[in-house]
C-alpha atoms as a PDB file:
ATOM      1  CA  UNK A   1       0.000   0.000   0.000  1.00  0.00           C
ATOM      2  CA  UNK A   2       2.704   2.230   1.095  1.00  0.00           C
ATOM      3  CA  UNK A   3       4.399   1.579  -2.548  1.00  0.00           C
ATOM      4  CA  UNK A   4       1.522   2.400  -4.648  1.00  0.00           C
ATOM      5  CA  UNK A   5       0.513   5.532  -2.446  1.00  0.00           C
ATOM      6  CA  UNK A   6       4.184   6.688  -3.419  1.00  0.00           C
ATOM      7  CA  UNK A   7       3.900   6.261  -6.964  1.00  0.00           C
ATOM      8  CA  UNK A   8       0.620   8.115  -7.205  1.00  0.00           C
ATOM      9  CA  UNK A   9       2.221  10.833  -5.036  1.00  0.00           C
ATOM     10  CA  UNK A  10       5.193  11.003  -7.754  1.00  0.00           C
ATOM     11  CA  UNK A  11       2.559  11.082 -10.662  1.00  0.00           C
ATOM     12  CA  UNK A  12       0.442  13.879  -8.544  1.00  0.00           C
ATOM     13  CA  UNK A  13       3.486  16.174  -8.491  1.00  0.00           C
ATOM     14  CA  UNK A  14       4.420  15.786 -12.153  1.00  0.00           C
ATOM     15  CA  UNK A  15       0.762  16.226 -12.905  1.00  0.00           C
ATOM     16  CA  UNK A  16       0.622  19.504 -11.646  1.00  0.00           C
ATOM     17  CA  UNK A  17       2.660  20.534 -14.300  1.00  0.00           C
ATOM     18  CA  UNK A  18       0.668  18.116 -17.296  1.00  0.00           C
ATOM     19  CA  UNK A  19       3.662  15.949 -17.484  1.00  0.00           C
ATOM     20  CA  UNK A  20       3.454  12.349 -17.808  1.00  0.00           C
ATOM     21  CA  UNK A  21       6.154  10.083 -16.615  1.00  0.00           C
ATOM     22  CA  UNK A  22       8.337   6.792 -17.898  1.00  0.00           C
ATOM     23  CA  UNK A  23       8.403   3.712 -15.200  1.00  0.00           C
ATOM     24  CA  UNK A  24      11.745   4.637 -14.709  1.00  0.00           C
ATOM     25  CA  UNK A  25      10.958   8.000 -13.718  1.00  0.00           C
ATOM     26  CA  UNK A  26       8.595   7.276 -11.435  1.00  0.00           C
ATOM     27  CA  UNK A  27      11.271   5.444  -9.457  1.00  0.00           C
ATOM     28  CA  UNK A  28      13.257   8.276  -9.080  1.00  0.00           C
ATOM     29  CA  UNK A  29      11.180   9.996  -7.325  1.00  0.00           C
ATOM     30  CA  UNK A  30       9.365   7.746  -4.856  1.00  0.00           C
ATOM     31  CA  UNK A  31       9.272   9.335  -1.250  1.00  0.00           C
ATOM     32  CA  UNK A  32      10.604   5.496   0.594  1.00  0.00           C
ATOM     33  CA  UNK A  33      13.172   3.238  -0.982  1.00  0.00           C
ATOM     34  CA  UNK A  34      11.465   0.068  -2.401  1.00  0.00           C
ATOM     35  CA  UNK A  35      12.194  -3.511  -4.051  1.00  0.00           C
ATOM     36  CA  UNK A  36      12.153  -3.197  -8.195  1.00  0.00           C
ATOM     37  CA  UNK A  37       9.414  -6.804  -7.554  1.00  0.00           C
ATOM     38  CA  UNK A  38       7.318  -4.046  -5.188  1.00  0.00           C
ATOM     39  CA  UNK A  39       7.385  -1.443  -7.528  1.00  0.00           C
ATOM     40  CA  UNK A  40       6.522  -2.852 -10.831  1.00  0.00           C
ATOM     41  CA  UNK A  41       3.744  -4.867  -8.928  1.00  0.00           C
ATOM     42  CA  UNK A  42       2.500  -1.784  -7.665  1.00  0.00           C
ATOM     43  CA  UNK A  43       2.589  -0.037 -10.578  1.00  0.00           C
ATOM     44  CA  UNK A  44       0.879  -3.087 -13.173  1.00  0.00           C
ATOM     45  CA  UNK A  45      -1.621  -3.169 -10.162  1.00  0.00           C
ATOM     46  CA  UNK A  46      -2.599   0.658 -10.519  1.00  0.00           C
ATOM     47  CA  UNK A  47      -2.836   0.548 -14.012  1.00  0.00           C
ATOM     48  CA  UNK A  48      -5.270  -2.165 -13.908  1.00  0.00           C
ATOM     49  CA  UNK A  49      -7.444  -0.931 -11.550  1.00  0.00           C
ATOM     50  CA  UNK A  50      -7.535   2.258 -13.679  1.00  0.00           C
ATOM     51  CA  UNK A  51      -5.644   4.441 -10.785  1.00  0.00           C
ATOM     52  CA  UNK A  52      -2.965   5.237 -13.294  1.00  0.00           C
ATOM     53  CA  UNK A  53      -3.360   5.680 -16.900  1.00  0.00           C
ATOM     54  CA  UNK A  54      -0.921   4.182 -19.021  1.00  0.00           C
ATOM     55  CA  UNK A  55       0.170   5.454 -22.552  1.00  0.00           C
ATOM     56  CA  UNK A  56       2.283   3.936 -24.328  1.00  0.00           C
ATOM     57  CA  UNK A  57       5.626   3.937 -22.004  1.00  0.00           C
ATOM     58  CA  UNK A  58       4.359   6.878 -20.271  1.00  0.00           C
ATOM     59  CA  UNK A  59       2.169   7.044 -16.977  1.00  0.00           C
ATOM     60  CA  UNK A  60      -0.177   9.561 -15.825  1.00  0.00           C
ATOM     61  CA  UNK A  61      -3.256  10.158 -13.769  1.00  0.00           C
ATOM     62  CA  UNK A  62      -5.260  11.982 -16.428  1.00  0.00           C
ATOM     63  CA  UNK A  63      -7.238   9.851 -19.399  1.00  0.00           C
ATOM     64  CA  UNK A  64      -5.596  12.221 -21.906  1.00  0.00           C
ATOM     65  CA  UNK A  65      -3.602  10.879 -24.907  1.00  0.00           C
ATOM     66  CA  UNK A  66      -2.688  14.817 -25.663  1.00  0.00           C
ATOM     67  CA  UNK A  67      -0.414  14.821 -22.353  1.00  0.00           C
ATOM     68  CA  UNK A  68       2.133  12.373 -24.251  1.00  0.00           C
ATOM     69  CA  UNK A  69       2.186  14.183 -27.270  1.00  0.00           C
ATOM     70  CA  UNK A  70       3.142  17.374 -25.659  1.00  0.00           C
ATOM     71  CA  UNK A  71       5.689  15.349 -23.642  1.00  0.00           C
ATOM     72  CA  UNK A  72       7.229  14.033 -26.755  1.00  0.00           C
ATOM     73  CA  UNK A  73       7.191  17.596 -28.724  1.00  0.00           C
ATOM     74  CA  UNK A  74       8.900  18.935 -25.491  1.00  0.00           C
ATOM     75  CA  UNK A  75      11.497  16.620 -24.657  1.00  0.00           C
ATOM     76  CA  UNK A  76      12.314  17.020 -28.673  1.00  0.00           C
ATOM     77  CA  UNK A  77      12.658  20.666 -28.472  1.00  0.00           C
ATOM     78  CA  UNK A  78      14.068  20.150 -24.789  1.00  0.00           C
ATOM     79  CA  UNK A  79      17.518  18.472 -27.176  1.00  0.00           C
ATOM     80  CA  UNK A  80      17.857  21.247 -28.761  1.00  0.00           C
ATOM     81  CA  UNK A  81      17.645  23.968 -26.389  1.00  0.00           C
ATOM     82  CA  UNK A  82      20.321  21.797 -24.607  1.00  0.00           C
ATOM     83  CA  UNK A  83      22.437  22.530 -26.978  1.00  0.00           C
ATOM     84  CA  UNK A  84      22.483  26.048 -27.006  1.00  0.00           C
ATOM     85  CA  UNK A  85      22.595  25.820 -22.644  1.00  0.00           C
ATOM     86  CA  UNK A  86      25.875  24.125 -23.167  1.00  0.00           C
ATOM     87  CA  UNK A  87      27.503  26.416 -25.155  1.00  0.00           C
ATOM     88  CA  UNK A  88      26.066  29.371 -23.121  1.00  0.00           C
ATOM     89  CA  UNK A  89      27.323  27.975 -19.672  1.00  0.00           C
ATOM     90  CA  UNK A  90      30.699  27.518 -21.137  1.00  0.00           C
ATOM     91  CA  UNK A  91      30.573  31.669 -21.438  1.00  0.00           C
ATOM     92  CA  UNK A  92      28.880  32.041 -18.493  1.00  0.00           C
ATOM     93  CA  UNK A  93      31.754  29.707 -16.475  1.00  0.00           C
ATOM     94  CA  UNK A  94      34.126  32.405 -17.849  1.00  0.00           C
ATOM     95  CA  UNK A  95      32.695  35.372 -15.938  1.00  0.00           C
ATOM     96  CA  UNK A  96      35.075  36.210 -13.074  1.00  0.00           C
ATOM     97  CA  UNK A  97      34.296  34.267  -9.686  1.00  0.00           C
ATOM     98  CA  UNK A  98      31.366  32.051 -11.378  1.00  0.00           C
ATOM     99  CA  UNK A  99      33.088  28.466  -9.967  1.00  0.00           C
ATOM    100  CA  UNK A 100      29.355  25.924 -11.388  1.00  0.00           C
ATOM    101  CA  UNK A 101      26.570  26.728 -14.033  1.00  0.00           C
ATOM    102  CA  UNK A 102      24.063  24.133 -14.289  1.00  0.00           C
ATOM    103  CA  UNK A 103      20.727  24.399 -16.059  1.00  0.00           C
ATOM    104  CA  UNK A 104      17.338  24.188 -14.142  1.00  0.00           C
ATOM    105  CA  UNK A 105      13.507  24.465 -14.472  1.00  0.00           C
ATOM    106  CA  UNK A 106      12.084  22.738 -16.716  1.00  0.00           C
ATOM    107  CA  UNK A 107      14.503  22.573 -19.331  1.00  0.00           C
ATOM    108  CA  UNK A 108      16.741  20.625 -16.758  1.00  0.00           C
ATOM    109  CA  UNK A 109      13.445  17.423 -16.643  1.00  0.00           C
ATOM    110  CA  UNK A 110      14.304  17.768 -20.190  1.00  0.00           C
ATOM    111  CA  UNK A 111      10.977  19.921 -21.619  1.00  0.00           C
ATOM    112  CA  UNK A 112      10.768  22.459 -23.223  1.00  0.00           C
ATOM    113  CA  UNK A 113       7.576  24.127 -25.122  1.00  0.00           C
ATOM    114  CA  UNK A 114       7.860  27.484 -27.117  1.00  0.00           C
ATOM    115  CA  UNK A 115       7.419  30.104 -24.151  1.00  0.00           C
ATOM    116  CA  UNK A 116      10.583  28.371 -22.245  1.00  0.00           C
ATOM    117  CA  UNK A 117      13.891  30.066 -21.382  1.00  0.00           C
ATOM    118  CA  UNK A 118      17.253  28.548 -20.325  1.00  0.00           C
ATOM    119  CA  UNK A 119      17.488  28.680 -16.426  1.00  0.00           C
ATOM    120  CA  UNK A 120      20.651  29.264 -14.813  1.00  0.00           C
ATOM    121  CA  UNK A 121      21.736  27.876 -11.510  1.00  0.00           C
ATOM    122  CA  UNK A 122      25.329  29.420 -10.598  1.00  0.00           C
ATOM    123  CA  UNK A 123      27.936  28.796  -7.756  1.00  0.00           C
ATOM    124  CA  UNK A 124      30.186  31.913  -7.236  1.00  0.00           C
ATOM    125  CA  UNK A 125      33.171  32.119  -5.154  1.00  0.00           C
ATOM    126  CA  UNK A 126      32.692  32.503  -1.772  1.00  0.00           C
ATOM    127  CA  UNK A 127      31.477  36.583  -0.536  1.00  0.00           C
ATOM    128  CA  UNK A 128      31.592  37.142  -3.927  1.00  0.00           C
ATOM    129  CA  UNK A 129      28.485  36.882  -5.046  1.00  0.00           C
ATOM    130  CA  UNK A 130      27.269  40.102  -6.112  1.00  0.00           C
ATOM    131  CA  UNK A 131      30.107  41.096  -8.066  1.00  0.00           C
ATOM    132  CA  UNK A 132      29.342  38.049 -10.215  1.00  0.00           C
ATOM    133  CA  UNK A 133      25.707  38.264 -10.785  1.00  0.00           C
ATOM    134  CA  UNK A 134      26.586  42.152 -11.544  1.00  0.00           C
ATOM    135  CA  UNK A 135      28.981  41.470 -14.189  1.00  0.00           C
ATOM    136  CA  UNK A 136      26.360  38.682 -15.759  1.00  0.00           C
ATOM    137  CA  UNK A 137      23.626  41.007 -15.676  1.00  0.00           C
ATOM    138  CA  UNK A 138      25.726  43.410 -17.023  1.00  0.00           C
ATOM    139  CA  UNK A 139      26.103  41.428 -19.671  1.00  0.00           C
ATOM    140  CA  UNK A 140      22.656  40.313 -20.192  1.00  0.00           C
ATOM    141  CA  UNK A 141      22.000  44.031 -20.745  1.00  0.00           C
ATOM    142  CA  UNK A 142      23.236  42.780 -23.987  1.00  0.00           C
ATOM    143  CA  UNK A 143      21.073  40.179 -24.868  1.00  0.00           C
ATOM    144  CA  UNK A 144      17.748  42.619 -24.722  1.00  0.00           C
ATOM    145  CA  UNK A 145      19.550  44.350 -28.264  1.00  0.00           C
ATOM    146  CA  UNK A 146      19.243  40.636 -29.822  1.00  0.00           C
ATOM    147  CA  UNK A 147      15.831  39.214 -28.628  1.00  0.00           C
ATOM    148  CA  UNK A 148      18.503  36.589 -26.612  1.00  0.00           C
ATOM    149  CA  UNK A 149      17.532  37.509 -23.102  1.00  0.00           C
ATOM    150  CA  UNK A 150      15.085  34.400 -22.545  1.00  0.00           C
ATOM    151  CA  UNK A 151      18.780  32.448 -22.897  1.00  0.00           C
ATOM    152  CA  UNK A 152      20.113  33.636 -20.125  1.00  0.00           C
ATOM    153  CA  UNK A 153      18.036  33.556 -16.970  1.00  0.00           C
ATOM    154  CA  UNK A 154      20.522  33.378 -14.219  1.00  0.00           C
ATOM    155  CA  UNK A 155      17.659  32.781 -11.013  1.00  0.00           C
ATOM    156  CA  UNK A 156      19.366  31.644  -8.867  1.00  0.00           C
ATOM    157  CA  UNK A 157      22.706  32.211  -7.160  1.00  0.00           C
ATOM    158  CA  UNK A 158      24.701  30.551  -4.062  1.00  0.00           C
ATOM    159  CA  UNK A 159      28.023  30.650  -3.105  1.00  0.00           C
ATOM    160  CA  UNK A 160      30.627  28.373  -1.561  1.00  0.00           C
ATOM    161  CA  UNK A 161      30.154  29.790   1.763  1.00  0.00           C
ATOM    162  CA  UNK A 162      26.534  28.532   1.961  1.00  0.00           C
ATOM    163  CA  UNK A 163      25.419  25.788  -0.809  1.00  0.00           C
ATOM    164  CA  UNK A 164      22.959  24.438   1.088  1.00  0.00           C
ATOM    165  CA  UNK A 165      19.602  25.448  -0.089  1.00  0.00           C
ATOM    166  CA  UNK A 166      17.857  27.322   2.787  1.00  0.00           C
ATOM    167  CA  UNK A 167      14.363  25.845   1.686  1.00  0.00           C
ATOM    168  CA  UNK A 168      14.011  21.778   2.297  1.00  0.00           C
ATOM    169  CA  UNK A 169      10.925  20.572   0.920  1.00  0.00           C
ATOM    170  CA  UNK A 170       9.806  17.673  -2.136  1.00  0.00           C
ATOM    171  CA  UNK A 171       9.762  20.984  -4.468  1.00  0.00           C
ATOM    172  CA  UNK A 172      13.333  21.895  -3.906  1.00  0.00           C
ATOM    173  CA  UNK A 173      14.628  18.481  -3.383  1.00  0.00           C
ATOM    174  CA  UNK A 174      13.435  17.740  -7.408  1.00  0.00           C
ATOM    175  CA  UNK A 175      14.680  20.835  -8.222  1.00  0.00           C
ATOM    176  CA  UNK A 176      18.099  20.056  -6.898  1.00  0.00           C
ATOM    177  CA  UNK A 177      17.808  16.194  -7.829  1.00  0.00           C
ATOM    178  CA  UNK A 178      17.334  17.556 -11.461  1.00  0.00           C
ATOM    179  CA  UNK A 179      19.898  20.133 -12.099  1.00  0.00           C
ATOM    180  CA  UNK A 180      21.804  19.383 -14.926  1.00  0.00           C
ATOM    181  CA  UNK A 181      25.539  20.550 -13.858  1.00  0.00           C
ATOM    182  CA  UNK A 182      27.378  21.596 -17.058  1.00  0.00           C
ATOM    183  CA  UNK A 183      30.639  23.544 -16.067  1.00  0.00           C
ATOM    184  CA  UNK A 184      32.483  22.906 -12.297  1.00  0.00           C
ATOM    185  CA  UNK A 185      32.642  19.958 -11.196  1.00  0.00           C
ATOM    186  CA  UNK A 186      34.283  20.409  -8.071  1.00  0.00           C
ATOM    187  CA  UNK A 187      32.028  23.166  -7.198  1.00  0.00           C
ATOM    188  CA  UNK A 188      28.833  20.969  -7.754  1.00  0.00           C
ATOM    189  CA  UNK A 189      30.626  17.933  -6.002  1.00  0.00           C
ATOM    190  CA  UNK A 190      30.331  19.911  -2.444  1.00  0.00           C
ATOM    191  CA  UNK A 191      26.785  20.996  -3.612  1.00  0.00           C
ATOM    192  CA  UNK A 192      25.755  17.905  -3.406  1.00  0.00           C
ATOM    193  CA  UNK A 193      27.587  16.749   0.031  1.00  0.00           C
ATOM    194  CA  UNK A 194      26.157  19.810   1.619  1.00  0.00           C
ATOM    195  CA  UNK A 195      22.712  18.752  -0.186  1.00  0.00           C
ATOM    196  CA  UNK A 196      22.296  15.293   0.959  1.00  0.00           C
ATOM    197  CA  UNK A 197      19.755  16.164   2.908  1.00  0.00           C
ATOM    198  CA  UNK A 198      17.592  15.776  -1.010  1.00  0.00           C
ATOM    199  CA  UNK A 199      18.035  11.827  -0.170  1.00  0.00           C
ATOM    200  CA  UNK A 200      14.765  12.281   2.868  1.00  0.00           C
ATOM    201  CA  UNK A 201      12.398  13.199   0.498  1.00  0.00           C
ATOM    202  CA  UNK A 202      13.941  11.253  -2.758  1.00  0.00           C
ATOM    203  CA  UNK A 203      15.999   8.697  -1.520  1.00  0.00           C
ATOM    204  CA  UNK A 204      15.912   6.623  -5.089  1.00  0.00           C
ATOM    205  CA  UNK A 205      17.754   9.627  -7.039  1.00  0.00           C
ATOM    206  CA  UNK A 206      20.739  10.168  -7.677  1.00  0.00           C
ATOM    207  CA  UNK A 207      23.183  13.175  -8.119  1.00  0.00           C
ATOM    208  CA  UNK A 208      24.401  13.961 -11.998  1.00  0.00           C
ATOM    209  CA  UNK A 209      27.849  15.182 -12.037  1.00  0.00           C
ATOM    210  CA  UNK A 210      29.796  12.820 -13.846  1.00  0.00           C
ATOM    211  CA  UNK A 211      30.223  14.515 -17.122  1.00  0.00           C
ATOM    212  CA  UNK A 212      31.110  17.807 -15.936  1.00  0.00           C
ATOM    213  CA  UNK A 213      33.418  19.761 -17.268  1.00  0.00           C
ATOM    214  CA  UNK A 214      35.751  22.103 -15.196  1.00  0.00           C
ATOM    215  CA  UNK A 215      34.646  25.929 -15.699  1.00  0.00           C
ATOM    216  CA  UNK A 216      37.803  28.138 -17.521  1.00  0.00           C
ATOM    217  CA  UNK A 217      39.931  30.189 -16.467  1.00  0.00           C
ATOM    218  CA  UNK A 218      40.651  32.626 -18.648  1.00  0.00           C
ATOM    219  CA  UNK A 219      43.067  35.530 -18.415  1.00  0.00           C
ATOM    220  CA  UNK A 220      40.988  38.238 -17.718  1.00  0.00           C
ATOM    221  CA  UNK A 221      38.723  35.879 -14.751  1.00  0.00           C
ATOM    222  CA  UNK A 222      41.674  35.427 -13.504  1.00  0.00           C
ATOM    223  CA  UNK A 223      43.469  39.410 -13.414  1.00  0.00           C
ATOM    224  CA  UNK A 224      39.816  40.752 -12.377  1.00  0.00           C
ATOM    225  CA  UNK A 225      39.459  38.172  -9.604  1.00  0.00           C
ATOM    226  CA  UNK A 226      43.441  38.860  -8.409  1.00  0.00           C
ATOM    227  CA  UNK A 227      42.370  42.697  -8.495  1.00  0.00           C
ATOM    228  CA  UNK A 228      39.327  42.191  -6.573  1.00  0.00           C
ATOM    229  CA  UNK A 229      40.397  39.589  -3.845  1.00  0.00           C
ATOM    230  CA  UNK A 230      41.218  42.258  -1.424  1.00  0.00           C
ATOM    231  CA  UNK A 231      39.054  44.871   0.983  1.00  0.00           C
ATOM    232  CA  UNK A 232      37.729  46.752  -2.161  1.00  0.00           C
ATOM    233  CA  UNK A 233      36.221  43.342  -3.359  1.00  0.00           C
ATOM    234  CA  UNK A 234      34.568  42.844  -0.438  1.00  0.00           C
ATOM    235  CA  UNK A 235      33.323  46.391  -0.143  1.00  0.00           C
ATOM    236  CA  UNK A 236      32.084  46.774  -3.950  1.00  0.00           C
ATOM    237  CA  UNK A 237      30.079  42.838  -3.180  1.00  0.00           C
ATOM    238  CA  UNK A 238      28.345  44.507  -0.162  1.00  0.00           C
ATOM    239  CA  UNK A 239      26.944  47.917  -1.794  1.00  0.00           C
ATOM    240  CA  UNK A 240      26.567  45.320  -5.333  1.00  0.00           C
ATOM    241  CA  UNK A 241      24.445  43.359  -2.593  1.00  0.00           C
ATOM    242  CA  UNK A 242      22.332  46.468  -0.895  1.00  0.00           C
ATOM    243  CA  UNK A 243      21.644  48.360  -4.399  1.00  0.00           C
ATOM    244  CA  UNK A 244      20.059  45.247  -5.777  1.00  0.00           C
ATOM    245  CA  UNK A 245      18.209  44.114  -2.857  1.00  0.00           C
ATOM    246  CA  UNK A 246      16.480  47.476  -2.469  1.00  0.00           C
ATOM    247  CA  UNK A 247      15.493  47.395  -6.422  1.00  0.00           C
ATOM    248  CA  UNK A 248      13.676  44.343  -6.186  1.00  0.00           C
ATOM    249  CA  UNK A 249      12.574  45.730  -2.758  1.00  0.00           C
ATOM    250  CA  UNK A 250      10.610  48.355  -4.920  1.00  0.00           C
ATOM    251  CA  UNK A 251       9.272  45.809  -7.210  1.00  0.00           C
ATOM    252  CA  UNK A 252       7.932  44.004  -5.343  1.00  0.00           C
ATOM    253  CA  UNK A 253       6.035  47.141  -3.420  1.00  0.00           C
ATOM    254  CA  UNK A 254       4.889  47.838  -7.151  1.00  0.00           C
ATOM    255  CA  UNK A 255       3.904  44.689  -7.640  1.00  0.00           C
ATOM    256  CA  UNK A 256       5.686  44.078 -10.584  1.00  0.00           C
ATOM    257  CA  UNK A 257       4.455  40.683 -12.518  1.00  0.00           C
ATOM    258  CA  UNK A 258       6.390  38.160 -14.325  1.00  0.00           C
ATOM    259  CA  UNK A 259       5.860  36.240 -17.118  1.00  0.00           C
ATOM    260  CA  UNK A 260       4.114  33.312 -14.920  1.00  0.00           C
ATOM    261  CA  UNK A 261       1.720  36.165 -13.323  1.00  0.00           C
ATOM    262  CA  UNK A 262       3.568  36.479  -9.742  1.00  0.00           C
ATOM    263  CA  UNK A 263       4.667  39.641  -7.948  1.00  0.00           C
ATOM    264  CA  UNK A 264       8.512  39.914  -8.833  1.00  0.00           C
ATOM    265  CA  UNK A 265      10.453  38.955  -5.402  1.00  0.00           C
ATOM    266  CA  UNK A 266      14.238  38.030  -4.904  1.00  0.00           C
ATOM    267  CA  UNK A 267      15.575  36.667  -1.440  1.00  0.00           C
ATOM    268  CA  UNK A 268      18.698  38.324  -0.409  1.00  0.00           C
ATOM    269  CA  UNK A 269      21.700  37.254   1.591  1.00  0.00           C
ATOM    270  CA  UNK A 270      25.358  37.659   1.172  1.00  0.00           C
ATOM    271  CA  UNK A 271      25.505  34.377   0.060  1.00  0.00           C
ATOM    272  CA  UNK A 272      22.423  33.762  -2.041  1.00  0.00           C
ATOM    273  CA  UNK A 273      19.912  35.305  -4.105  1.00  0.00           C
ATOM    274  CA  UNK A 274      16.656  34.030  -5.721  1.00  0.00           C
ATOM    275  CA  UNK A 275      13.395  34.177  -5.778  1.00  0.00           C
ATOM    276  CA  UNK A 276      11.372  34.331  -3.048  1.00  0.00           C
ATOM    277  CA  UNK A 277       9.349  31.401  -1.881  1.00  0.00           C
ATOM    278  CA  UNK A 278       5.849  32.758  -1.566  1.00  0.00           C
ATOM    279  CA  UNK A 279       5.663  33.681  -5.069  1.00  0.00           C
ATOM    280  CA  UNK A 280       5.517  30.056  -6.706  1.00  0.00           C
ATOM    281  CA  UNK A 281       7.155  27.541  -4.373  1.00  0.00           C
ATOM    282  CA  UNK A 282       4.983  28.180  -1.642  1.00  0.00           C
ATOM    283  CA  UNK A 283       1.746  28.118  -3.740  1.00  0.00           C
ATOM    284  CA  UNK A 284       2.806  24.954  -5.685  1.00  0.00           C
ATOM    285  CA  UNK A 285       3.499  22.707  -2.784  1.00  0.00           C
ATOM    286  CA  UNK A 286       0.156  23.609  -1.087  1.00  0.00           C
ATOM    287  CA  UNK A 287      -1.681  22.603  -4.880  1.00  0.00           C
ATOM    288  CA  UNK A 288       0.340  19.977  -4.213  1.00  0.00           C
ATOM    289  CA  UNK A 289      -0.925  18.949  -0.938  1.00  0.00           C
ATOM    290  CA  UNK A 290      -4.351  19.827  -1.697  1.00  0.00           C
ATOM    291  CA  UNK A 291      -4.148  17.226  -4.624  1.00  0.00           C
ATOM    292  CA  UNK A 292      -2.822  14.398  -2.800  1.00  0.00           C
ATOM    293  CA  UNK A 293      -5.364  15.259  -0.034  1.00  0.00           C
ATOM    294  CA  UNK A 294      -8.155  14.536  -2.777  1.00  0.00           C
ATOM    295  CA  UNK A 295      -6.299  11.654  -4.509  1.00  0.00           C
ATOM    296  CA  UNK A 296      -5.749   9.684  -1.349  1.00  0.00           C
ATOM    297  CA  UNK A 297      -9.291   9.927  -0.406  1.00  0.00           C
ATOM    298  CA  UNK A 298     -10.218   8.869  -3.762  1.00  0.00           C
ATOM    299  CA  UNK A 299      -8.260   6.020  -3.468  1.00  0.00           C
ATOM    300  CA  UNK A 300      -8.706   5.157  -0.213  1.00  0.00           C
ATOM    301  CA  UNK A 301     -12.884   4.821  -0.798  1.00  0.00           C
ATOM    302  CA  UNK A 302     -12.135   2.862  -4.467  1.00  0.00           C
ATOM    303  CA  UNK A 303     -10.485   0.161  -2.095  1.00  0.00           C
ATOM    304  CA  UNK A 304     -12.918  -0.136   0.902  1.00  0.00           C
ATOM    305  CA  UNK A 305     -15.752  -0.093  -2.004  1.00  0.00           C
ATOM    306  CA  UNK A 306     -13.483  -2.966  -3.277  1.00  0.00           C
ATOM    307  CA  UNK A 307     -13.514  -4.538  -0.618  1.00  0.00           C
END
């Protein structure tokens, strides 16, 4: 019972975003370990008691074919934005004290439809932060004259002093389970060790890092991060830090909307900066609740009925 309340739980988070899943996938993100004999016997069992809807390979909990086809148009179009992510992160790696890039959202669960950009997740060095994301947003300035900008969305930023993500719930465990790490590998190594705690709430999945490449060091990363490793460099990251927190501060009292529809909102620290919770974490993980809530019920009568 405990098995098959698992799997629907996986399907009922990927369902929230109309995203059917492979038998394999499903394993990955179980909330308790499990034999492979439990879980394909839960799984045929679900399916033929109509629980789970099966589609071809894929599995899902709504009785609509059109959920696969997207799927397969996405994960298509997912390839090639890949692509283009890898060759951007190798720039990105050579902006002075970026030490990881890795993609997320959805383009890291491979999908991608036509409204989807190329997520950044970035490791800087440690206090330095702020310079970094200034000199990539500096640069992104850029983008805007070339239609590129939806390429690079750097969201979020830690550095080495803190990787741990503040937030531990099954919303940031898959995202961290599902970054795809592209440039620094030793940076994304101690991500994961400080990270482990991922394994509570998706103890089947594991880590990708093993075809990493190291981020460059080219001349100029390396003469602007000699020139700024000193007081200075720790006084422009501070005022870098306070400007930007008290921009967003104001756009978020003007209730500035993104693309999704949210108020725009970035949590600030010294040693991270993203978005803030309440504007789409918070709201999907109670959707999320509220539809396992309803699904368990469902099943739960559907078996004493059985019965």
């Amino acid at each position: 019972m405990c098995v098959k309340r698992d799997i629907l739980a996986a399907l009922a988070y990927f369902d929230l975003f109309n995203y059917p899943l492979t038998q394999s996938e499903i394993l990955l993100f179980l909330r308790n370990p499990c034999t492979h004999e439990e879980f394909t016997n839960s799984l045929q069992q679900l399916t033929s008691e109509n629980h789970v809807i099966r589609f071809d390979e894929f599995y899902t909990l709504q009785e609509n074919y059109a959920l696969v086809t997207r799927r397969n148009n996405g994960n298509i179009r997912a390839r090639k934005m890949l692509e283009t992510a890898q060759k951007i992160a190798g720039l990105l790696s050579t902006f002075p004290f970026v030490r990881g890039v890795a993609v997320s959202g959805s383009l890291s669960k491979n999908f991608a439809d036509e409204n989807s950009d190329i997520d950044f997740f970035i490791i800087t060095a440690k206090n330095r932060l702020w310079l970094a994301r200034t000199f990539m947003h500096c640069f992104k300035k850029i983008t805007f004259l070339f239609k590129k900008q939806n390429w690079f969305c750097m969201n979020y930023y830690v550095d080495e002093e803190m990787l741990q993500i503040k937030e531990k719930n099954i919303y940031t465990a898959i995202e961290v389970a599902t970054l795809l790490p592209l440039r620094g590998i030793n940076a994304f190594k101690n991500f994961y060790t400080d990270n482990e705690w991922c394994k509570e709430f998706l103890p089947n999945h594991g880590m990708k890092i093993s075809y990493l490449q190291e981020s460059r060091q080219p001349f100029t990363k390396k003469i602007t991060e000699f020139l700024l490793n000193n007081k200075t460099g720790n006084f422009l990251d501070n005022i870098l830090m306070k400007i930007t927190a008290h921009r967003w501060a104001l756009k978020t009292e003007r209730k500035q909307l993104n693309s999704r529809g949210c108020v725009l909102g970035m949590d600030t620290n010294k040693h991270y900066a993203k978005n803030r919770p309440e504007n789409f974490q918070n709201k999907l993980i109670a959707n999320y609740e509220t539809k396992l809530y309803s699904l368990f019920r469902s099943y739960d009568n559907k078996i004493q009925n059985f019965y």
